[in-house]
PDB file of N, CA and C in Angstrom:
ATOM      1  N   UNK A   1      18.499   3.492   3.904  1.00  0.00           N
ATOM      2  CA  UNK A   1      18.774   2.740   5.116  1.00  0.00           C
ATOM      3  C   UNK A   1      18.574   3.591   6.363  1.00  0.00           C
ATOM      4  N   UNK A   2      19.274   4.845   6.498  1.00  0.00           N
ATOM      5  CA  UNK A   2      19.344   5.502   7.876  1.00  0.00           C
ATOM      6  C   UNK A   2      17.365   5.669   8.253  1.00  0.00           C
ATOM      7  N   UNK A   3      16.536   6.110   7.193  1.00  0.00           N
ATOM      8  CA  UNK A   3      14.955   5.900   7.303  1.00  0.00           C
ATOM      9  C   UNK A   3      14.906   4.524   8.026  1.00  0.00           C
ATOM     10  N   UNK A   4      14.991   3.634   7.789  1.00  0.00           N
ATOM     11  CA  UNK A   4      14.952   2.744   8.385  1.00  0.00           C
ATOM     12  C   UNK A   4      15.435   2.256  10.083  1.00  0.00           C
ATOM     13  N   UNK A   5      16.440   2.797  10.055  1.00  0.00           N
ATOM     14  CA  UNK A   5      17.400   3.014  11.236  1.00  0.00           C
ATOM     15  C   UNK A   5      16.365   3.929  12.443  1.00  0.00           C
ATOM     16  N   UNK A   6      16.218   5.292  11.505  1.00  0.00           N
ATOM     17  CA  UNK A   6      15.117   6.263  12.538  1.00  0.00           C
ATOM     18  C   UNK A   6      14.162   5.824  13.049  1.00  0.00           C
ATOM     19  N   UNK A   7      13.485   4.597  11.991  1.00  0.00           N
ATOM     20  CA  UNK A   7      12.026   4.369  12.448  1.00  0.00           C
ATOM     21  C   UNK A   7      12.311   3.247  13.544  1.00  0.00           C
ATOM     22  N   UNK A   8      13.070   2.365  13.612  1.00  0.00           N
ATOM     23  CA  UNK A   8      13.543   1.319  14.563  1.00  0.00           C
ATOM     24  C   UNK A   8      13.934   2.192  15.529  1.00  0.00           C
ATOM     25  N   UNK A   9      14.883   3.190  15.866  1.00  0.00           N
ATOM     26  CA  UNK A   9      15.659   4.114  17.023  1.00  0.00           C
ATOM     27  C   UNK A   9      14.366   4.710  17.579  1.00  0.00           C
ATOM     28  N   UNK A  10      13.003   5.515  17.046  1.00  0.00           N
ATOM     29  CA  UNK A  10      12.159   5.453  17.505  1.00  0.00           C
ATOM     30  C   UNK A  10      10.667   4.607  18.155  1.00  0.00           C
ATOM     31  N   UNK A  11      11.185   3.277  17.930  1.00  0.00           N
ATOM     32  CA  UNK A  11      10.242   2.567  17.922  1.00  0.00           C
ATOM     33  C   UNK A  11      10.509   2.295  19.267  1.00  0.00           C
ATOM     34  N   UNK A  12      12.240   1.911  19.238  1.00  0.00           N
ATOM     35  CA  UNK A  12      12.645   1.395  20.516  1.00  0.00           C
ATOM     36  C   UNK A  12      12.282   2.608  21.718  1.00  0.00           C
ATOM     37  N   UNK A  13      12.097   4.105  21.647  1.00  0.00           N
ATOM     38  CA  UNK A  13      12.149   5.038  22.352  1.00  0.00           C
ATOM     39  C   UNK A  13      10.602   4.754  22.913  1.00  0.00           C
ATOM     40  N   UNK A  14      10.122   4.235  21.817  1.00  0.00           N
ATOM     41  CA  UNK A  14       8.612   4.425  22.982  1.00  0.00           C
ATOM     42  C   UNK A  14       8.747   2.676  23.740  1.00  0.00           C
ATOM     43  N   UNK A  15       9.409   1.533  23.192  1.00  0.00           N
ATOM     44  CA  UNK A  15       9.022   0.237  23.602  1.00  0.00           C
ATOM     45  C   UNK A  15      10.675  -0.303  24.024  1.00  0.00           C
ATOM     46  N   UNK A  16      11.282   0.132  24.717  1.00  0.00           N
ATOM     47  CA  UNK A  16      12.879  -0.193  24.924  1.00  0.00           C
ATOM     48  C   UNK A  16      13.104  -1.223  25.369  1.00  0.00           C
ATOM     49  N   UNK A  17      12.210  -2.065  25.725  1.00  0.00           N
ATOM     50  CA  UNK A  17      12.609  -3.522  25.799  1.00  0.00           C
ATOM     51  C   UNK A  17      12.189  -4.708  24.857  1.00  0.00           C
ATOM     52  N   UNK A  18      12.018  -4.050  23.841  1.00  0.00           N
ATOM     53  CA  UNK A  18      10.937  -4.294  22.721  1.00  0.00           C
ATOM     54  C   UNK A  18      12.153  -5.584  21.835  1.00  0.00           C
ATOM     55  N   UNK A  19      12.680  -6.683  21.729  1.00  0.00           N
ATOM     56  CA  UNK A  19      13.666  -7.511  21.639  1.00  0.00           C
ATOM     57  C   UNK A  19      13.584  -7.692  19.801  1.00  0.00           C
ATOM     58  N   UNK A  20      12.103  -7.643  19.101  1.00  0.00           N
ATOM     59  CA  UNK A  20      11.796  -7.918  17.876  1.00  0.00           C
ATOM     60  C   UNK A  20      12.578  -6.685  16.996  1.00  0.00           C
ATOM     61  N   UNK A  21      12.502  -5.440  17.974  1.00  0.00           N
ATOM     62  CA  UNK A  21      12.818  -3.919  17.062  1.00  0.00           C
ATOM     63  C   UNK A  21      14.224  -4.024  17.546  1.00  0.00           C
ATOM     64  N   UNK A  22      14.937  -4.345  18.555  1.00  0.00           N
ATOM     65  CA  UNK A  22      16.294  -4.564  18.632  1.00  0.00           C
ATOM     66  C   UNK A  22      17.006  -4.845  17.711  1.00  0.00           C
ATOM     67  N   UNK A  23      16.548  -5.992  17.417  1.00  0.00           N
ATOM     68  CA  UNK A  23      17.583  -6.688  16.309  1.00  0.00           C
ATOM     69  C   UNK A  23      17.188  -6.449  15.151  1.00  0.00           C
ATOM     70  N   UNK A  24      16.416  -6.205  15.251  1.00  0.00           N
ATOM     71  CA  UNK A  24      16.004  -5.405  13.428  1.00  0.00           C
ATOM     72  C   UNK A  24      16.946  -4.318  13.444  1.00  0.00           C
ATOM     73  N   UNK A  25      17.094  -3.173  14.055  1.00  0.00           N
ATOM     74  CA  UNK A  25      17.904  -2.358  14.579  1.00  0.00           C
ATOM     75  C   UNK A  25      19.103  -2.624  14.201  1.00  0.00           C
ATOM     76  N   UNK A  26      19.697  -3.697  14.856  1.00  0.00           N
ATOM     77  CA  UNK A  26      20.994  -4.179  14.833  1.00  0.00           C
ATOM     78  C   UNK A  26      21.914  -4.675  13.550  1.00  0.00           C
ATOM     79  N   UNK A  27      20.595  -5.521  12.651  1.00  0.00           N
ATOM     80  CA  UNK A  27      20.452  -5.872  11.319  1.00  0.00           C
ATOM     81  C   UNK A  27      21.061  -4.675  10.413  1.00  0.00           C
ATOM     82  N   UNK A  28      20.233  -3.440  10.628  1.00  0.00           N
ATOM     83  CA  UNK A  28      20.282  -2.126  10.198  1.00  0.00           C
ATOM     84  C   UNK A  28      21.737  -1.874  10.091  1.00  0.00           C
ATOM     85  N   UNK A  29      22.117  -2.081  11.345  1.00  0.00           N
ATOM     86  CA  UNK A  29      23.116  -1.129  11.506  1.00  0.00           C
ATOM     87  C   UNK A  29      24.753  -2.117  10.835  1.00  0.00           C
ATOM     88  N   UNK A  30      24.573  -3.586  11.080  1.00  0.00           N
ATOM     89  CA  UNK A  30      25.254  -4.233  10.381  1.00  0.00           C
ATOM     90  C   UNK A  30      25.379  -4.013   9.286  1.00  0.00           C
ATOM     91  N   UNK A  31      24.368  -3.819   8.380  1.00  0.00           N
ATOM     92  CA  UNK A  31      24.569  -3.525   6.970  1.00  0.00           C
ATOM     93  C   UNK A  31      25.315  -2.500   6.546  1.00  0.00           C
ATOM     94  N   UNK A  32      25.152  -0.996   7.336  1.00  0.00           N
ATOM     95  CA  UNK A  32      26.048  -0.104   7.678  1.00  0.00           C
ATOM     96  C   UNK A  32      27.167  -0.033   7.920  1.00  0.00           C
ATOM     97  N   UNK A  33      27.597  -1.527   8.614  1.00  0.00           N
ATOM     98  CA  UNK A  33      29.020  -1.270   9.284  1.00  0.00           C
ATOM     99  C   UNK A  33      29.321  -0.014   9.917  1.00  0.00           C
ATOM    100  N   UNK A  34      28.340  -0.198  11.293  1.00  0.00           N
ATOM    101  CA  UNK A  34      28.188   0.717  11.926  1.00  0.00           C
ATOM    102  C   UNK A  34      28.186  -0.151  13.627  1.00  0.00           C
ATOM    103  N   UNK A  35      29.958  -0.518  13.720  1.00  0.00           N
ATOM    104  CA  UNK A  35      29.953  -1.291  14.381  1.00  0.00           C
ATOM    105  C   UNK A  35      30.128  -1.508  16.034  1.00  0.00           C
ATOM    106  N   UNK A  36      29.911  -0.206  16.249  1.00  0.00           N
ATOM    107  CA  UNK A  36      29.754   0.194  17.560  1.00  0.00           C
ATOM    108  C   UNK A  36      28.515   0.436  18.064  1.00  0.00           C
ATOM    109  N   UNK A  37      27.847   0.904  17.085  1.00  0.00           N
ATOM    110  CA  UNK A  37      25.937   0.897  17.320  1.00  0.00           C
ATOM    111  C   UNK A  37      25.623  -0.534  17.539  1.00  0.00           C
ATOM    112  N   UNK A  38      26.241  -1.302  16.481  1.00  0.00           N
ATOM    113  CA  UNK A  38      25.927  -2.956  16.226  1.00  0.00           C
ATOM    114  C   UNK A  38      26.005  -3.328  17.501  1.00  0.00           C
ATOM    115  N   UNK A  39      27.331  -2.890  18.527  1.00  0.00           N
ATOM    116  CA  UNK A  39      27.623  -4.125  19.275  1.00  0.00           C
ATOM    117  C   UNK A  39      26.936  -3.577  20.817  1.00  0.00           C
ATOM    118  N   UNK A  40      26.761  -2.062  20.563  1.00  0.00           N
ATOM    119  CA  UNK A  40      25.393  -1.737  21.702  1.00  0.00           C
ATOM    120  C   UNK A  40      24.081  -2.096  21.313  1.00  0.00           C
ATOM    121  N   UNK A  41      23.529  -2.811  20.548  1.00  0.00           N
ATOM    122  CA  UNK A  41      22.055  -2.958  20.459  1.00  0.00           C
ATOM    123  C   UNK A  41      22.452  -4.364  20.666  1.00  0.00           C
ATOM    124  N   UNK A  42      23.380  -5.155  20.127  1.00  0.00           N
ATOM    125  CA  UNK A  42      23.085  -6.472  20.487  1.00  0.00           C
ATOM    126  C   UNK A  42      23.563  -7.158  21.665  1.00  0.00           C
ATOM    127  N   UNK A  43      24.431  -6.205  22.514  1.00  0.00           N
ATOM    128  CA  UNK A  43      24.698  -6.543  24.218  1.00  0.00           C
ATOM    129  C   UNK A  43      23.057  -6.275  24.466  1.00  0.00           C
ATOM    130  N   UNK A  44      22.639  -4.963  24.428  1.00  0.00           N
ATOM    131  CA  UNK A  44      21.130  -4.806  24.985  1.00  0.00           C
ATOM    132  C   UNK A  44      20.155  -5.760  24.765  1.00  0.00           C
ATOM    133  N   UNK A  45      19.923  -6.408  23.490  1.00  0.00           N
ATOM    134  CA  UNK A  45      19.308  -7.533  23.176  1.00  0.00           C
ATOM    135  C   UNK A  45      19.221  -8.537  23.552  1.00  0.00           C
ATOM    136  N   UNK A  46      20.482  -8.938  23.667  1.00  0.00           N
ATOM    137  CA  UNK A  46      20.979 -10.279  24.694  1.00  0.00           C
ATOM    138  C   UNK A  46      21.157 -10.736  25.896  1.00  0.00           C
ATOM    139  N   UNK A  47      20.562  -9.226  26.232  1.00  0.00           N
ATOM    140  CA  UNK A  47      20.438  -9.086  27.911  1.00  0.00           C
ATOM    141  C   UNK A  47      18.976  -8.868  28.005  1.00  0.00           C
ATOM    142  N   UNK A  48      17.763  -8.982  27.102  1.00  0.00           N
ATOM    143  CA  UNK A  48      16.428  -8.770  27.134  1.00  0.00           C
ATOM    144  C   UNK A  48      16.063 -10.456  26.420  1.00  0.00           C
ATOM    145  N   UNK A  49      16.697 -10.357  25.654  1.00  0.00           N
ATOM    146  CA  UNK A  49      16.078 -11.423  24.979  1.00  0.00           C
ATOM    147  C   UNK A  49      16.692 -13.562  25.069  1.00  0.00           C
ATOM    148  N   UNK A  50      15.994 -14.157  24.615  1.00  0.00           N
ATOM    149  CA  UNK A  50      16.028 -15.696  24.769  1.00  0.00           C
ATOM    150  C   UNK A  50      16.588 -15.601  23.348  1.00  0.00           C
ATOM    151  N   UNK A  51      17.833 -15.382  22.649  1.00  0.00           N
ATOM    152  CA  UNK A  51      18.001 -15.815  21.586  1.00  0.00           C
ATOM    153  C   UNK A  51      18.312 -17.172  21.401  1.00  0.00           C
ATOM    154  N   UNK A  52      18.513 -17.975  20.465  1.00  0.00           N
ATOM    155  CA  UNK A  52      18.868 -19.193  19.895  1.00  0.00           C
ATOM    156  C   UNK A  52      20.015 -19.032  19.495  1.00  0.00           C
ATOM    157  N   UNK A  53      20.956 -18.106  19.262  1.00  0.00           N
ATOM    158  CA  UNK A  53      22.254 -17.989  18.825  1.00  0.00           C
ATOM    159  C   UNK A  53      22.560 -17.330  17.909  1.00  0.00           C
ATOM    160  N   UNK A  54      21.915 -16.599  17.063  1.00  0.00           N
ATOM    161  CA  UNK A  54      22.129 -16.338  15.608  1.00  0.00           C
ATOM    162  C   UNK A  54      22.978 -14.857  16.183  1.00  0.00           C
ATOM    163  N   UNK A  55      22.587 -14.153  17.303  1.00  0.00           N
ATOM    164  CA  UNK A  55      22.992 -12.939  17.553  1.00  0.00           C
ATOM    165  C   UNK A  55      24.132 -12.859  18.373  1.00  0.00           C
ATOM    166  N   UNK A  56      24.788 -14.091  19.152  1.00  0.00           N
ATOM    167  CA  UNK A  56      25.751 -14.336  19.112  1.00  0.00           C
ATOM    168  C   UNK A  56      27.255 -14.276  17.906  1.00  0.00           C
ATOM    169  N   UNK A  57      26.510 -14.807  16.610  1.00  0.00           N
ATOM    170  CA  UNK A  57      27.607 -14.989  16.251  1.00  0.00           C
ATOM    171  C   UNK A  57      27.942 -13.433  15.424  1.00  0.00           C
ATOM    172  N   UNK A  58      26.965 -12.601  15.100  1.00  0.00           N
ATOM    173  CA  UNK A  58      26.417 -11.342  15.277  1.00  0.00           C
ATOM    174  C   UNK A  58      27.464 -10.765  15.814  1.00  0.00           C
ATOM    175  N   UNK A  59      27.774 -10.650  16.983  1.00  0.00           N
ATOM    176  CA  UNK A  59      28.244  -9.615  18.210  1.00  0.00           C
ATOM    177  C   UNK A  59      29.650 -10.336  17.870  1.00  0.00           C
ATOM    178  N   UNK A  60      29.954 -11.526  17.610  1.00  0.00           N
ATOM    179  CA  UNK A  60      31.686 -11.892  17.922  1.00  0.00           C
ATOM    180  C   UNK A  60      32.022 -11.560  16.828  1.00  0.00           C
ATOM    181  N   UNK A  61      31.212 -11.525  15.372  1.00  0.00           N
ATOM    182  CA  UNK A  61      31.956 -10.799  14.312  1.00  0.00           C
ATOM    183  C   UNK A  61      32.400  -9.333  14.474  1.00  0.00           C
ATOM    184  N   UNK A  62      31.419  -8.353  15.325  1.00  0.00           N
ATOM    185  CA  UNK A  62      31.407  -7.148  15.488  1.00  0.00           C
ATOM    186  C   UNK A  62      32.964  -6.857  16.051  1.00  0.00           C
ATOM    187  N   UNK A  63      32.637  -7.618  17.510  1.00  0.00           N
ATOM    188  CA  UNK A  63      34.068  -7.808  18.249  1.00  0.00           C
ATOM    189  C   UNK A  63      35.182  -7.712  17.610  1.00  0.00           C
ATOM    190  N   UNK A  64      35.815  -8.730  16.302  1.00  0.00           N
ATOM    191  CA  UNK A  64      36.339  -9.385  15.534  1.00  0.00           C
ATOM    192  C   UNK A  64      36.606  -7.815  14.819  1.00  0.00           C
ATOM    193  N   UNK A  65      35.933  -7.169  14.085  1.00  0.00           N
ATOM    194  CA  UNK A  65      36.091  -5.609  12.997  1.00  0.00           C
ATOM    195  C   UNK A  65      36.400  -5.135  14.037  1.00  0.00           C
ATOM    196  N   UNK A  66      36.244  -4.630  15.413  1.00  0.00           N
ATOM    197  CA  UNK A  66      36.518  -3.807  16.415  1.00  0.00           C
ATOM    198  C   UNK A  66      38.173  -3.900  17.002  1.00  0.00           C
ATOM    199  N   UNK A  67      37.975  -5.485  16.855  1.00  0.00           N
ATOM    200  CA  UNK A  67      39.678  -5.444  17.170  1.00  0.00           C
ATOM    201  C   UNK A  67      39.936  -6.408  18.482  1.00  0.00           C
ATOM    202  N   UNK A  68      38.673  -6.803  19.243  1.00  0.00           N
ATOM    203  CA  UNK A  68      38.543  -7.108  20.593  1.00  0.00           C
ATOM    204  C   UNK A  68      38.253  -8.728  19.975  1.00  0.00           C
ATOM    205  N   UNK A  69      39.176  -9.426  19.986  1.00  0.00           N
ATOM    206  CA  UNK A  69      39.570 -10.608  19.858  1.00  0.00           C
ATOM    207  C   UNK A  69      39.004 -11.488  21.295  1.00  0.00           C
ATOM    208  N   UNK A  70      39.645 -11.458  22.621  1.00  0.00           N
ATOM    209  CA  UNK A  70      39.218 -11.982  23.712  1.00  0.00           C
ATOM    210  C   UNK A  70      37.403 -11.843  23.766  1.00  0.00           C
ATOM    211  N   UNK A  71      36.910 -10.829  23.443  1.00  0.00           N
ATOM    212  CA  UNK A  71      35.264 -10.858  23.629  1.00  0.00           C
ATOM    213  C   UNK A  71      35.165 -11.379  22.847  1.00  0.00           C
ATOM    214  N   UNK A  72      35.199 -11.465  21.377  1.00  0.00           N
ATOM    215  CA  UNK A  72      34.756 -12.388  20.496  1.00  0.00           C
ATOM    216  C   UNK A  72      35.200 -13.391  20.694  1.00  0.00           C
ATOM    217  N   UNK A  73      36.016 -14.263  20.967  1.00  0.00           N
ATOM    218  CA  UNK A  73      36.207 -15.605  21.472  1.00  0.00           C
ATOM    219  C   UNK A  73      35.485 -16.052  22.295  1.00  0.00           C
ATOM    220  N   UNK A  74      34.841 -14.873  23.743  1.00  0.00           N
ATOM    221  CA  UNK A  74      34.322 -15.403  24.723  1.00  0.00           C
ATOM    222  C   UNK A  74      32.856 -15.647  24.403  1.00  0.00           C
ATOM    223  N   UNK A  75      31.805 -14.460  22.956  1.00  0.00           N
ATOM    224  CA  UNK A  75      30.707 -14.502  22.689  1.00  0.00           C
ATOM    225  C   UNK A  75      30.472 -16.062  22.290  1.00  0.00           C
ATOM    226  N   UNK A  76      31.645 -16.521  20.820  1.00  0.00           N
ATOM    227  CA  UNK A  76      31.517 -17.629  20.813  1.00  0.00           C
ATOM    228  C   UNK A  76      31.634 -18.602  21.106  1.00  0.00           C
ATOM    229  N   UNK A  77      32.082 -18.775  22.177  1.00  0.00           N
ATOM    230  CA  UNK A  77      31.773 -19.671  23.495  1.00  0.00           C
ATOM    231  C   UNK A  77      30.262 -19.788  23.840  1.00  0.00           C
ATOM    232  N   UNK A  78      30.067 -18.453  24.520  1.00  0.00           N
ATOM    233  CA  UNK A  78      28.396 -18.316  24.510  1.00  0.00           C
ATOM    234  C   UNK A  78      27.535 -18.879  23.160  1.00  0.00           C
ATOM    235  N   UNK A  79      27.782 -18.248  22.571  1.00  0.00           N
ATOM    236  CA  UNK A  79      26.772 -19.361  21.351  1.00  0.00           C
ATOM    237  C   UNK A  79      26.641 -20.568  21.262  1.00  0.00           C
ATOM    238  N   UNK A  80      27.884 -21.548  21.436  1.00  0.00           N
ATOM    239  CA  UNK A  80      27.931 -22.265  21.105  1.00  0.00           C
ATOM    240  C   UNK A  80      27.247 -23.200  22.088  1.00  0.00           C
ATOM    241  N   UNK A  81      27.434 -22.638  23.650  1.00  0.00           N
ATOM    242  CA  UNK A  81      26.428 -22.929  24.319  1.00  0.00           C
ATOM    243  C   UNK A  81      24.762 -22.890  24.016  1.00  0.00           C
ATOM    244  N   UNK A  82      24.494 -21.572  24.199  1.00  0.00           N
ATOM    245  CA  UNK A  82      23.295 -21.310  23.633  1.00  0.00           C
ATOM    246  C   UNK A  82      22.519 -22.162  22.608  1.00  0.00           C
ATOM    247  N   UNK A  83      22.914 -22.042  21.059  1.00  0.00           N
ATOM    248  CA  UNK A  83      22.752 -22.417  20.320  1.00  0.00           C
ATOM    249  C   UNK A  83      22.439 -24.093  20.025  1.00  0.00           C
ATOM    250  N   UNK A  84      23.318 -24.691  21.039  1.00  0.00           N
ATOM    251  CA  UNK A  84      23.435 -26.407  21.150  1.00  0.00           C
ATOM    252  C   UNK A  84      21.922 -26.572  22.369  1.00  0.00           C
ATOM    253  N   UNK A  85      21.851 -25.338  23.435  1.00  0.00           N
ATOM    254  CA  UNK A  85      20.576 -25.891  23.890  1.00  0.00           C
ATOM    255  C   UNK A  85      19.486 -25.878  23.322  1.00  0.00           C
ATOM    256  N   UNK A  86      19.060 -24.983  22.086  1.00  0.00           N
ATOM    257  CA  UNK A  86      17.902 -24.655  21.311  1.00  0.00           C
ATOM    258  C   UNK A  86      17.754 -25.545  20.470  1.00  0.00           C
ATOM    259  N   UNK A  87      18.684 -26.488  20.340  1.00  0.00           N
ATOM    260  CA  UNK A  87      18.726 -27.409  19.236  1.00  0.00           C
ATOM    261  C   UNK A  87      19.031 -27.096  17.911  1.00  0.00           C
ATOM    262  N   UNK A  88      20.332 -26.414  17.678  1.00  0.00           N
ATOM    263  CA  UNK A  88      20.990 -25.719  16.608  1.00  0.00           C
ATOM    264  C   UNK A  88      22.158 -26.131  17.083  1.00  0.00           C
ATOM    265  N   UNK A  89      22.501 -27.616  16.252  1.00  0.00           N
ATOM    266  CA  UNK A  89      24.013 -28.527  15.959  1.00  0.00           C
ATOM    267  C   UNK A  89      24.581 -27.822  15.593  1.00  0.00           C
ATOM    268  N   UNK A  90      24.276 -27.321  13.775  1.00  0.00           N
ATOM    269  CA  UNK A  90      24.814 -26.556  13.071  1.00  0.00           C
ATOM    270  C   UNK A  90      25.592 -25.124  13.326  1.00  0.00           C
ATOM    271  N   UNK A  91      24.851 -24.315  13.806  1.00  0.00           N
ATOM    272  CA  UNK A  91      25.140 -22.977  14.276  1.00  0.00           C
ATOM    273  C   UNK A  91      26.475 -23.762  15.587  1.00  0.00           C
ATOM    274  N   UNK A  92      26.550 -24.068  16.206  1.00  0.00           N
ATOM    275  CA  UNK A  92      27.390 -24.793  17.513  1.00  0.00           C
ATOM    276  C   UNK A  92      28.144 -25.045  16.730  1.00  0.00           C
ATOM    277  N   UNK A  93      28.247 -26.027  15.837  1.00  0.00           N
ATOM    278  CA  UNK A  93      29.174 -26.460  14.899  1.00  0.00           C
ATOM    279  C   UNK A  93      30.390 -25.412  14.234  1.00  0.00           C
ATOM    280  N   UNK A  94      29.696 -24.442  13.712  1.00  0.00           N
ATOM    281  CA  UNK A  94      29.991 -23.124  12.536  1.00  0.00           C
ATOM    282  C   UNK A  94      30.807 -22.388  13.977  1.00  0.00           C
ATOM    283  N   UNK A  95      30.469 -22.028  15.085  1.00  0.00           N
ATOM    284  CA  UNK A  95      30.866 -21.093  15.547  1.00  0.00           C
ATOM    285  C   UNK A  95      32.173 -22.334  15.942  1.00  0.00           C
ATOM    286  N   UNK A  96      32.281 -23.440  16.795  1.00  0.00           N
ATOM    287  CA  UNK A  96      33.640 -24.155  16.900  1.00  0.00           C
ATOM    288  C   UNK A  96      34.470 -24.098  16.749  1.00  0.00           C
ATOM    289  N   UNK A  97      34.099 -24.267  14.860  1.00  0.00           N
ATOM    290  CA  UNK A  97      34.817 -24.440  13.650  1.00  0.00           C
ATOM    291  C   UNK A  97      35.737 -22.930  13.729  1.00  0.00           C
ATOM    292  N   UNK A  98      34.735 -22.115  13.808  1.00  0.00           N
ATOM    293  CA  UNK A  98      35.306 -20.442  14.020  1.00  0.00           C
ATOM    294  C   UNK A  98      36.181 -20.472  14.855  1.00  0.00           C
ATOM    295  N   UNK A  99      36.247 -21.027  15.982  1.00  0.00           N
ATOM    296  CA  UNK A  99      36.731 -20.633  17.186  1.00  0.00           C
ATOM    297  C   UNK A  99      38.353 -21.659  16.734  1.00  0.00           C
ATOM    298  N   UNK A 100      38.007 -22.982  15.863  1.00  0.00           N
ATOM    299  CA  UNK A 100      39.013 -23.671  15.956  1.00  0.00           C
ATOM    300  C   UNK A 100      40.042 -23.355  14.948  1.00  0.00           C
ATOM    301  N   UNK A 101      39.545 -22.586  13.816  1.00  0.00           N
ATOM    302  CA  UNK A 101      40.509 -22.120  12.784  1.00  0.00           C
ATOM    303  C   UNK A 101      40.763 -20.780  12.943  1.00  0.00           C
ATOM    304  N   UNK A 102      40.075 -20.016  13.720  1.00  0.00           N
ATOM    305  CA  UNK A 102      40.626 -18.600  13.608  1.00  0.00           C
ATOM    306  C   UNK A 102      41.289 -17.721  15.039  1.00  0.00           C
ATOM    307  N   UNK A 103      41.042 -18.680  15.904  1.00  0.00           N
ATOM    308  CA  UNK A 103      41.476 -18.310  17.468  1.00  0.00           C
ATOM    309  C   UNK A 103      41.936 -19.544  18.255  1.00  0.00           C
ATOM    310  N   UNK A 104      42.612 -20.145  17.221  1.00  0.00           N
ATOM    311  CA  UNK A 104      43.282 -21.212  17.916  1.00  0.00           C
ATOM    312  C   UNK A 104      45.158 -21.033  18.230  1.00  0.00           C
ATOM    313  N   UNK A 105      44.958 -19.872  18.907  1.00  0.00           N
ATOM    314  CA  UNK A 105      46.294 -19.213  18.898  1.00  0.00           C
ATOM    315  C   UNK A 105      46.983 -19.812  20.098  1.00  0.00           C
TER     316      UNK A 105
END
């Protein structure tokens, strides 16, 4: 995995706004549970890129292992926005549902 990690960390060094090697990146580093790398590549991402939502729900899980409850509530908010304009019910749906059984405090 970390081979993998290097070749993405350098890819991004020559192309840093490069949104495709981001989240591959990010992917990487999820698998790792490496969740502070996770939740800096996918703020950076999401501030370069037009996602559809999937990296939303991405970043509020991160939030969520980190401990930061209020950001992850607020990401999935954002998704659920997001996600409902791209035409992804489902994903809108899933994150709700998230928001309605697990932060309905």
């Amino acid at each position: 995995m970390q081979n993998r990690i290097d070749v993405f960390e350098e890819m991004l060094e020559g192309d840093p706004g490069n949104t495709m090697v981001m989240f591959g990146l990010a992917k990487e580093y999820e698998k790792l549970g490496r969740t502070g790398d996770l939740i800096s590549v996918l703020e950076n991402y999401l501030a370069e890129a037009d996602d559809e939502g999937n990296a939303y729900g991405m970043l509020a899980q991160a939030y969520e292992k980190n401990g930061e409850r209020d950001k992850a509530r607020a990401v999935y908010e954002k998704g659920i926005e997001v996600s409902t304009a791209h035409g992804h019910p489902s994903m809108a749906s899933e994150y709700r549902m998230t928001l309605d059984l697990d932060y309905s405090d």
